[in-house]
C-alpha atoms as a PDB file:
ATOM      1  CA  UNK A   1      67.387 163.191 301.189  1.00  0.00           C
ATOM      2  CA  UNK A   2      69.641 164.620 298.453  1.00  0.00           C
ATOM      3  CA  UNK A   3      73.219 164.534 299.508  1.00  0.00           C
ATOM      4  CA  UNK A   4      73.512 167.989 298.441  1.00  0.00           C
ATOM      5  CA  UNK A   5      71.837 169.421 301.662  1.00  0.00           C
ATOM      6  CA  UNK A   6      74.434 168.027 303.891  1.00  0.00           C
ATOM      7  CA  UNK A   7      77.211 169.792 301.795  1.00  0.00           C
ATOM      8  CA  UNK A   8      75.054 172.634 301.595  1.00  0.00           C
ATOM      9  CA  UNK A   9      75.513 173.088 305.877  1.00  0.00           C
ATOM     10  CA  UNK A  10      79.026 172.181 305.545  1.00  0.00           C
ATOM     11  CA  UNK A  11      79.453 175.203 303.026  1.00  0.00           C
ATOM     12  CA  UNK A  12      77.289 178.095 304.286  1.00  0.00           C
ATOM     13  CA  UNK A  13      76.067 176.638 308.023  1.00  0.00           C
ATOM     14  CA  UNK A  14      73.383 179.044 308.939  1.00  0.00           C
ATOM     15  CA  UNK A  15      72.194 180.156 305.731  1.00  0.00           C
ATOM     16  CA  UNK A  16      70.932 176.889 304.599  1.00  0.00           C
ATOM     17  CA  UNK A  17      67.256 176.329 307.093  1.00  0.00           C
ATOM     18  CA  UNK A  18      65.092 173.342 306.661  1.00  0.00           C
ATOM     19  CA  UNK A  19      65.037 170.440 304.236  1.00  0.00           C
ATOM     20  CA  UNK A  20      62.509 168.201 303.887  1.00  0.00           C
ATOM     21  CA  UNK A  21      61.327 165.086 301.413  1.00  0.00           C
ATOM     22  CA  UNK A  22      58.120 165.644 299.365  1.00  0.00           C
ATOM     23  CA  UNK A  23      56.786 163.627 296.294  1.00  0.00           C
ATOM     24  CA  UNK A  24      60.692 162.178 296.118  1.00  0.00           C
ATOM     25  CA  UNK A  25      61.720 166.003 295.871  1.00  0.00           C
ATOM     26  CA  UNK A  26      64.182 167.509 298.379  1.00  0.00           C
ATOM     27  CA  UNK A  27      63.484 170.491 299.443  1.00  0.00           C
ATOM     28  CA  UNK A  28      65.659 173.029 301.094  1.00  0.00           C
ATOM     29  CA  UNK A  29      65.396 176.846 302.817  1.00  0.00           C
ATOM     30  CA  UNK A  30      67.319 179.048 302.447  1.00  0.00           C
ATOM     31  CA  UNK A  31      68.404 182.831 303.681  1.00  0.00           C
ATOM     32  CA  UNK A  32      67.652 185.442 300.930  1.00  0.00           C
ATOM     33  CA  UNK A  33      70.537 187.075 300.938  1.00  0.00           C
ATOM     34  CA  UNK A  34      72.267 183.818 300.526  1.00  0.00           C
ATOM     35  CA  UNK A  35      70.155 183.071 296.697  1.00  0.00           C
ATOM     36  CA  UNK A  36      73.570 184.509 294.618  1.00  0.00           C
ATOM     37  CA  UNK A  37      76.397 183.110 296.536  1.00  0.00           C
ATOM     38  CA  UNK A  38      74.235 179.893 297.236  1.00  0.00           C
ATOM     39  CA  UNK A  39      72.781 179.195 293.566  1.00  0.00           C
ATOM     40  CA  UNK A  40      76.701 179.953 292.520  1.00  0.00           C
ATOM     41  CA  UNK A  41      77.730 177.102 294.148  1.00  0.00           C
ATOM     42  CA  UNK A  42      75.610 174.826 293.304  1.00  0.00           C
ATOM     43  CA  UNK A  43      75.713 175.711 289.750  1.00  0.00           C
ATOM     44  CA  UNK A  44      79.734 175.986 289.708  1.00  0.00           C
ATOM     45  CA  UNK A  45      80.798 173.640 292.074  1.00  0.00           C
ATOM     46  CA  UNK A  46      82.341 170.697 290.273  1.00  0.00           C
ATOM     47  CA  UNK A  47      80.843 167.713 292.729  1.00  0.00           C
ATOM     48  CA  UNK A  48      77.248 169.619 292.479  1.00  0.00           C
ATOM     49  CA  UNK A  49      77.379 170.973 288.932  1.00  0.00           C
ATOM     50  CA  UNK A  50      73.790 172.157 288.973  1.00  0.00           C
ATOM     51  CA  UNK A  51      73.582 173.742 286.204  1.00  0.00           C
ATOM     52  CA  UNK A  52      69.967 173.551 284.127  1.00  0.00           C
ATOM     53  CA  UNK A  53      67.442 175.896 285.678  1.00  0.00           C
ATOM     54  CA  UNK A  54      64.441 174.074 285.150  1.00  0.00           C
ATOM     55  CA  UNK A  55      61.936 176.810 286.448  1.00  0.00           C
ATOM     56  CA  UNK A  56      61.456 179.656 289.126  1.00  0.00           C
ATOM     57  CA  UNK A  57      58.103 180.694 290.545  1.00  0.00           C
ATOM     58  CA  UNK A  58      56.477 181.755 293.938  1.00  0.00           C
ATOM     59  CA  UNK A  59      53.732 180.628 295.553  1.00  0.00           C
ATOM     60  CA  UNK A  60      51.246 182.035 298.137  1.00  0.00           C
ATOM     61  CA  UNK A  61      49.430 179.980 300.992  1.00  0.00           C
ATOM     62  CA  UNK A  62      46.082 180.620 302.598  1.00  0.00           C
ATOM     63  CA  UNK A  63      47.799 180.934 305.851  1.00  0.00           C
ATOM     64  CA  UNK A  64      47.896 184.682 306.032  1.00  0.00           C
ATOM     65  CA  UNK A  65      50.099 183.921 308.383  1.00  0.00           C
ATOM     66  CA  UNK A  66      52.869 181.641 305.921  1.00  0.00           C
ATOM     67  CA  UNK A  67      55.105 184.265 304.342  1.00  0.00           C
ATOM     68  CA  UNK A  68      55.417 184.104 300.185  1.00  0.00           C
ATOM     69  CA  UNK A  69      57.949 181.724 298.974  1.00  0.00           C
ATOM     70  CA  UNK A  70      60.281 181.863 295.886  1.00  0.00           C
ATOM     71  CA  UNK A  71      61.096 178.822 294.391  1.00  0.00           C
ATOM     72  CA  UNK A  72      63.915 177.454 292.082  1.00  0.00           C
ATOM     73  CA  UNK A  73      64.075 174.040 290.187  1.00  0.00           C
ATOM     74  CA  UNK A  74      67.490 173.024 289.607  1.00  0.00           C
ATOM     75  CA  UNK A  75      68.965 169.970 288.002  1.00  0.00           C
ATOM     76  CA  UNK A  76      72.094 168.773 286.931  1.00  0.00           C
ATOM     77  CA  UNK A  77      72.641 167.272 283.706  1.00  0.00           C
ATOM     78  CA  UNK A  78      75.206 165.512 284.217  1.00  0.00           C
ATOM     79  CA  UNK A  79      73.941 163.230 287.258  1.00  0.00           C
ATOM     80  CA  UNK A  80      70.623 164.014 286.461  1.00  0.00           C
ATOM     81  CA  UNK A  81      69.658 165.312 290.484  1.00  0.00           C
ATOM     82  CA  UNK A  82      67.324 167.203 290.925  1.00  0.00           C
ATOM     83  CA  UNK A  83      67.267 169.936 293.935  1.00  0.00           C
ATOM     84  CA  UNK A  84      64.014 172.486 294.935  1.00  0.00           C
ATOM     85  CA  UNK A  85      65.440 175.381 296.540  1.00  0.00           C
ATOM     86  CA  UNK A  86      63.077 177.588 298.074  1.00  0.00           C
ATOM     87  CA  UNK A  87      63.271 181.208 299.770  1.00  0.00           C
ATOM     88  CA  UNK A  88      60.435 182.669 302.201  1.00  0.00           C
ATOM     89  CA  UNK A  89      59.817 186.397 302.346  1.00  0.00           C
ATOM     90  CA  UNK A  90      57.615 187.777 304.947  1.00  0.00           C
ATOM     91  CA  UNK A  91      54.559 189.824 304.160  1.00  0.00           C
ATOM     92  CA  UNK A  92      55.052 192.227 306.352  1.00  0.00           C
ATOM     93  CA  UNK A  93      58.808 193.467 304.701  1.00  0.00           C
ATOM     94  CA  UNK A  94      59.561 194.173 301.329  1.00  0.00           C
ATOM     95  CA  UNK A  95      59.435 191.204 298.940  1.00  0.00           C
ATOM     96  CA  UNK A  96      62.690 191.610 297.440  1.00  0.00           C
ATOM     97  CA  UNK A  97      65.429 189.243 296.757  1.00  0.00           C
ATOM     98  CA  UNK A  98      68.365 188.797 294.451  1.00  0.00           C
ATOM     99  CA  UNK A  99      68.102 188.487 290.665  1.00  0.00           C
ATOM    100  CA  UNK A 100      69.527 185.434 288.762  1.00  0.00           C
ATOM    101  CA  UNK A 101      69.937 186.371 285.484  1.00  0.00           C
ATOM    102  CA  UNK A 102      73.192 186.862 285.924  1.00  0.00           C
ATOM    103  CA  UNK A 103      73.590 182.845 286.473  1.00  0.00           C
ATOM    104  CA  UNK A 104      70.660 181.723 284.357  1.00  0.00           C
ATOM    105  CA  UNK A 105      69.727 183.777 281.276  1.00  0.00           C
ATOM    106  CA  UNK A 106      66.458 181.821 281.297  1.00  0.00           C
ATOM    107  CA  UNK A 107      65.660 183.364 284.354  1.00  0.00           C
ATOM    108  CA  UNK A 108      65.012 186.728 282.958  1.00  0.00           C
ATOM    109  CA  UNK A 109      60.908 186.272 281.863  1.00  0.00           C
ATOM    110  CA  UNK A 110      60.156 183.928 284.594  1.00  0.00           C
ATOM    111  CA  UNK A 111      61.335 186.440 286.943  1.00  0.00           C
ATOM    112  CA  UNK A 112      59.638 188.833 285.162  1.00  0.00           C
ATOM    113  CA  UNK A 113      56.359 186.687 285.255  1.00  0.00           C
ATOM    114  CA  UNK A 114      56.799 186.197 289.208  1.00  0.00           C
ATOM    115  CA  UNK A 115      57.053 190.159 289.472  1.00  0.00           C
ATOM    116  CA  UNK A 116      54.056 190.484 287.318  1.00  0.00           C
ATOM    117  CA  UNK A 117      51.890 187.932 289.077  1.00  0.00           C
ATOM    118  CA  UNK A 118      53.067 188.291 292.652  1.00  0.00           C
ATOM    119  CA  UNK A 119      54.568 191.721 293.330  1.00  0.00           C
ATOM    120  CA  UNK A 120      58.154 189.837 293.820  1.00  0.00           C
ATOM    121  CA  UNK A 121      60.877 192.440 293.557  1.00  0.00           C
ATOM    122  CA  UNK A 122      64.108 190.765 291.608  1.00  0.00           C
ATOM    123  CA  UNK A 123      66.939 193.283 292.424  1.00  0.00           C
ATOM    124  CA  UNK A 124      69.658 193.856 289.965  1.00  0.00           C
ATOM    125  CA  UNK A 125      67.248 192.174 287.281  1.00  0.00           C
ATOM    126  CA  UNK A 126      68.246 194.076 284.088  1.00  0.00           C
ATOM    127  CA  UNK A 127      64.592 194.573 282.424  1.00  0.00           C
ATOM    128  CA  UNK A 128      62.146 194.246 285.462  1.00  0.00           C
ATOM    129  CA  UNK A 129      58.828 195.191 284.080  1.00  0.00           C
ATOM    130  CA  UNK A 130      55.227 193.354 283.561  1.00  0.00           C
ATOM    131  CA  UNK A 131      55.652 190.564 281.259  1.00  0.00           C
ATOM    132  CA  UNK A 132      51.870 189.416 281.121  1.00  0.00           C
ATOM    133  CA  UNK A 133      50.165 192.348 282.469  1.00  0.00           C
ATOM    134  CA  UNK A 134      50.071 195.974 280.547  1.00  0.00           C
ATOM    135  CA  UNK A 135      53.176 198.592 282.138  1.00  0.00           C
ATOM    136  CA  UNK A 136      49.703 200.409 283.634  1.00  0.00           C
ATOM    137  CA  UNK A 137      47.518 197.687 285.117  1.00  0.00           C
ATOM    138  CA  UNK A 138      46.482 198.690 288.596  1.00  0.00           C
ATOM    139  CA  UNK A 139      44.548 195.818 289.635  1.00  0.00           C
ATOM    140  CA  UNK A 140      47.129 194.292 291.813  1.00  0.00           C
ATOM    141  CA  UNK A 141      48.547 191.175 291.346  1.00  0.00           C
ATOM    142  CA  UNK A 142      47.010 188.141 289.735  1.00  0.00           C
ATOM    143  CA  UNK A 143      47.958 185.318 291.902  1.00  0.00           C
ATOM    144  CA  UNK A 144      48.193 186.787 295.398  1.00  0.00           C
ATOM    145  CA  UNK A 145      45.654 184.623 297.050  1.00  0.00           C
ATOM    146  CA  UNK A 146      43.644 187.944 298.334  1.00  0.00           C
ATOM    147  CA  UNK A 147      43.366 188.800 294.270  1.00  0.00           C
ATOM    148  CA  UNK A 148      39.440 188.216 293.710  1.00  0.00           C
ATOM    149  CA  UNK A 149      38.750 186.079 290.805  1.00  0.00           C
ATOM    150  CA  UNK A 150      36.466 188.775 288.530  1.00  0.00           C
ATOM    151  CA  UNK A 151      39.477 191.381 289.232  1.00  0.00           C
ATOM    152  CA  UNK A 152      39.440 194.784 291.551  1.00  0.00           C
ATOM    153  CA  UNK A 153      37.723 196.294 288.824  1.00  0.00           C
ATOM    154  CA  UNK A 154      34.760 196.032 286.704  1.00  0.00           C
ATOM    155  CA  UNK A 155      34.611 194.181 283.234  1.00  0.00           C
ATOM    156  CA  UNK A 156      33.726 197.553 281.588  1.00  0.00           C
ATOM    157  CA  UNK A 157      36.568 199.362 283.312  1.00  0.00           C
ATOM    158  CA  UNK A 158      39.098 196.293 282.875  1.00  0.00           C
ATOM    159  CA  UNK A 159      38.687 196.594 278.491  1.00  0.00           C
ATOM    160  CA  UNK A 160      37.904 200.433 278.671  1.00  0.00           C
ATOM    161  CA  UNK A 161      41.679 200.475 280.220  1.00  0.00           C
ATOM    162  CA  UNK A 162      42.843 197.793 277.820  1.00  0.00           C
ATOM    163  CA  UNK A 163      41.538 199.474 274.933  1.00  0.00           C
ATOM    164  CA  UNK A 164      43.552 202.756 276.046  1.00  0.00           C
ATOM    165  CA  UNK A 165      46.675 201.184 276.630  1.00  0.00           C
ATOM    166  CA  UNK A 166      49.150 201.796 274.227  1.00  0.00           C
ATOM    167  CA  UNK A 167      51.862 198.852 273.616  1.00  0.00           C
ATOM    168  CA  UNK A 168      54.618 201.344 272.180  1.00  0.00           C
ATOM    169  CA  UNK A 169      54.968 203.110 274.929  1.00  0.00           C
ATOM    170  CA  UNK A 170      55.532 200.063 277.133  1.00  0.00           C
ATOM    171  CA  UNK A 171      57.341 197.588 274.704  1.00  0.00           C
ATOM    172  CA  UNK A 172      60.297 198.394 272.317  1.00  0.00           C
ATOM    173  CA  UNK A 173      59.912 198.397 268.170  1.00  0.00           C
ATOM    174  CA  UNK A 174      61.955 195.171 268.360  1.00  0.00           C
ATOM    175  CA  UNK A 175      59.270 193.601 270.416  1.00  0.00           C
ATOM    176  CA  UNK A 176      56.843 194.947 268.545  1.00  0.00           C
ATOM    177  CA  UNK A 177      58.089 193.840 264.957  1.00  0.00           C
ATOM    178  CA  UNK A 178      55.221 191.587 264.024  1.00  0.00           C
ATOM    179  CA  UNK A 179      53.420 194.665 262.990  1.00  0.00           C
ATOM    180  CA  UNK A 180      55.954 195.427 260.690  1.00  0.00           C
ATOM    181  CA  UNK A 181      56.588 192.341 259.237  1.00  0.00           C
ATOM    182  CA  UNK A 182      52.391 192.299 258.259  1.00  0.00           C
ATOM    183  CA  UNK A 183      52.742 196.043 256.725  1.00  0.00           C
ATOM    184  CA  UNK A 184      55.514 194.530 254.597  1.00  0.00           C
ATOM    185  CA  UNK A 185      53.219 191.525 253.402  1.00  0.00           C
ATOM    186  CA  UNK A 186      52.110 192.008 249.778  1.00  0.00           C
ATOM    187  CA  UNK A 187      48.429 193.773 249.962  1.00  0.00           C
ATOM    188  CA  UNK A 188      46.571 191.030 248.538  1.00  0.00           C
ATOM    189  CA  UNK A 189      47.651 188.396 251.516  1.00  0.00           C
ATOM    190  CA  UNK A 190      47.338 191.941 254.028  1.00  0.00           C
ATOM    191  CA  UNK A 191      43.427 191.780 253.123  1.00  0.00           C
ATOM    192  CA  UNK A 192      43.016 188.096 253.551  1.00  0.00           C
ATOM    193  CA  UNK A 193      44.384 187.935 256.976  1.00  0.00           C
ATOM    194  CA  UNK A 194      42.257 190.953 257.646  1.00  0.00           C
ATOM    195  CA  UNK A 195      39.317 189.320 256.845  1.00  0.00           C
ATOM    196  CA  UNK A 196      40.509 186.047 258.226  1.00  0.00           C
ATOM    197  CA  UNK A 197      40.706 184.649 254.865  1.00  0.00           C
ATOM    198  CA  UNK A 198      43.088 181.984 253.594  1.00  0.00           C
ATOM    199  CA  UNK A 199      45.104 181.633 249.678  1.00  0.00           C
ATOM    200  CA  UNK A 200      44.427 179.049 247.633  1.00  0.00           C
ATOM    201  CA  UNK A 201      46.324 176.084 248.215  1.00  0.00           C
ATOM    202  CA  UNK A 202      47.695 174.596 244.618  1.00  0.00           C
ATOM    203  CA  UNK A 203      46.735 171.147 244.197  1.00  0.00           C
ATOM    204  CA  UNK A 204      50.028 168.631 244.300  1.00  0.00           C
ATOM    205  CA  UNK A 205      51.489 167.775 241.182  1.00  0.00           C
ATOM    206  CA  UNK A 206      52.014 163.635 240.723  1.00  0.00           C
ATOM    207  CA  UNK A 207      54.573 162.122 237.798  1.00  0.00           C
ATOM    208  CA  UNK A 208      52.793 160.228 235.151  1.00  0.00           C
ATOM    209  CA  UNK A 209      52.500 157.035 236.151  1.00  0.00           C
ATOM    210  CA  UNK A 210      54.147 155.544 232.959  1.00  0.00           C
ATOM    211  CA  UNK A 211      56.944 157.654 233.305  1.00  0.00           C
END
């Protein structure tokens, strides 16, 4: 058991729930409104010093009964521990719980991704929208377990809704700046990659051997 659990009691007592060993991975619970002050600590506090976020995702179980859990991969680079902190939210309240971007810039699109793909709610998060998943997809959400695998909707109506969506009015222009950069191509390499074409490549040019 990481050491980091014990000082984890010591520091918040009730906040910190169950810990547990799995695949030489400690586990630990915690309260959701403790994820700020909590993942503060262990990212700031000199003899924890947690400070790579290595990923944050959720995951749903086939136990209707199991409520959804949020769960962050730390690791510090210094010692090189690892710690998998994870935070349940019950299906039958809101799934909300505390953004940290504010701790972990990387955090931004994978929280984004878990609100996409799981209906997870990051509050405070400072661009909470669908990452994967068009602004006006109404299917649901991808990897909720009761998310059928063909989709809520037919094939027809799933590209007839693709095919009206409209990126600009979901994305920025600096998002969607690929577009520009092709109408700025000259029009001769504009046409190739139209037609999925490629230049000629100029064969390489050796020294004379006898110089």
């Amino acid at each position: 058991m990481n050491p980091t659990v014990d000082a984890l009691r010591q520091e918040f007592g009730a906040k910190i729930g169950r810990a547990l060993v799995s695949c030489n991975q400690t586990i630990v619970y915690i309260e959701p409104d403790a994820v700020i002050p909590v993942m503060t600590w262990l990212r700031d506090e000199p003899q924890q010093n947690y400070d790579y976020l290595v990923d944050l995702t959720a995951v749903e179980y086939r136990d209707h009964e199991r409520p959804l859990e949020v769960v962050y991969q730390l690791r510090s680079l210094d010692s090189l521990a690892e710690l998998r902190v994870k935070v349940e939210l019950p299906k039958d309240r809101d799934l909300v719980v505390d953004s940290i971007v504010r701790l972990w810039c990387s955090a931004n699109w994978v929280e984004r991704e878990v609100y996409d793909m799981f209906g997870i709610t990051f509050r405070d998060h400072p661009d909470l929208r669908r990452i994967l998943m068009w602004d006006t997809y109404k299917e649901g959400y991808p990897l909720r377990k009761d998310f059928p695998l063909r989709g809520r909707f037919s094939r027809s109506e799933q590209v007839r809704q693709a095919l009206h969506a409209n990126p600009e009015a979901n994305y920025s222009m600096e998002e969607l700046s690929m577009e520009q950069v092709f109408r700025d191509l000259p029009a001769d390499m504009r046409e190739r990659l139209e037609h999925g074409r490629r230049g000629a490549i100029p064969e390489p040019k050796f020294p004379d051997s006898d110089e």
